[in-house]
Protein backbone atom coordinates (compact mmCIF):
# COMPACT_ATOMS: atom_id res chain seq x y z
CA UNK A 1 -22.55 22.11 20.66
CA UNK A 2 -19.36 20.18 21.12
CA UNK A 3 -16.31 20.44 19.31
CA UNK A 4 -15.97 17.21 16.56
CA UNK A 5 -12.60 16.40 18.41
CA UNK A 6 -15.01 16.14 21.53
CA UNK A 7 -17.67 14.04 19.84
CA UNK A 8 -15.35 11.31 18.13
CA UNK A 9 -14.18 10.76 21.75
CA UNK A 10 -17.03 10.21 22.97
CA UNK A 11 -18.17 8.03 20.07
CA UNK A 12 -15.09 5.93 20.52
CA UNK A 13 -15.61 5.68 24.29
CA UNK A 14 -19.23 4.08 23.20
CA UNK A 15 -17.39 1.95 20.57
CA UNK A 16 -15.23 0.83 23.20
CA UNK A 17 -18.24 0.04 25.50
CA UNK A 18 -19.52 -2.23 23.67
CA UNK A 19 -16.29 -4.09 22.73
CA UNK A 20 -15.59 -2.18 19.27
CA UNK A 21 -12.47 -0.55 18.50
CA UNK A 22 -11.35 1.62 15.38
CA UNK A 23 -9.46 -0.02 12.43
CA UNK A 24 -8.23 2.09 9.58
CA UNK A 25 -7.26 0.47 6.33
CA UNK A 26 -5.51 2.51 3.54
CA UNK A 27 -6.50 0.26 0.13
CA UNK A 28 -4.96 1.04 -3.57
CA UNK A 29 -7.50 3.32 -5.30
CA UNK A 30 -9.03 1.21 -8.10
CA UNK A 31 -10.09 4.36 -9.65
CA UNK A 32 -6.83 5.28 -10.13
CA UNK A 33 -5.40 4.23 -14.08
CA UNK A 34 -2.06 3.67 -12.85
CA UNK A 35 -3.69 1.57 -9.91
CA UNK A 36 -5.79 -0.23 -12.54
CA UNK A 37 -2.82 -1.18 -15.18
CA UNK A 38 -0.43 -2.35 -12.02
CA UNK A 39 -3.71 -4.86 -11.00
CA UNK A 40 -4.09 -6.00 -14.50
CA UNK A 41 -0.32 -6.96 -15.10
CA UNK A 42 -0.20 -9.12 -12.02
CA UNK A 43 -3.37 -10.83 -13.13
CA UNK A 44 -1.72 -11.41 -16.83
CA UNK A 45 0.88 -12.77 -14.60
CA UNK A 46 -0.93 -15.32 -12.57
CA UNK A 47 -0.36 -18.82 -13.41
CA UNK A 48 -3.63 -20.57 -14.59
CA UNK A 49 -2.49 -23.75 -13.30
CA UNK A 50 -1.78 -22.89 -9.82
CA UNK A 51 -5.06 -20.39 -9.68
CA UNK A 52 -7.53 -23.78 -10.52
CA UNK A 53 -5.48 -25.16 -8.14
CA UNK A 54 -5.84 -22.86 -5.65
CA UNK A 55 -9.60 -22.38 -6.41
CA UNK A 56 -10.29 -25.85 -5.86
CA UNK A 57 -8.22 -26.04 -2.71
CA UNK A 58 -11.24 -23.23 -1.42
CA UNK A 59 -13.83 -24.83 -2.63
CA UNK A 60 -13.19 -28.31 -1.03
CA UNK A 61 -12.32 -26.03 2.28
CA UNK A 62 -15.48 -24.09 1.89
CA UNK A 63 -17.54 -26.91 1.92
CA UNK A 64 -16.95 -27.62 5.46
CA UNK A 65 -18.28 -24.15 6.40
CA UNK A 66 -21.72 -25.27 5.29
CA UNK A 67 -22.29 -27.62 7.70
């Protein structure tokens, strides 16, 4: 059998292929408690005003999506 060093090149030469390539993305771990109370003091943060505003803003943008 080949090594795993051999078969993720190979799997990434079929990825490639077909017009894929590899992306990696390193996210906050919302598991994490100290993750958890950082996210929940910017939320307590946010202005209500400007978040309506923004939600409507995506909303009236969205709309054109549908079509």
């Amino acid at each position: 059998m080949a090594l795993a060093a051999d078969r993720m090149k190979a799997m990434r030469e079929r990825r490639r292929a077909r017009g894929l390539r590899e992306l990696r993305l390193i996210v906050p771990d919302a598991r994490s408690k100290q993750v958890r109370r950082r996210i929940a003091k910017q939320v307590a943060a946010l202005d209500r005003a400007y978040e309506l505003d923004a939600m409507r803003w995506i909303e009236a943008v969205s709309e054109f999506d549908a079509r």
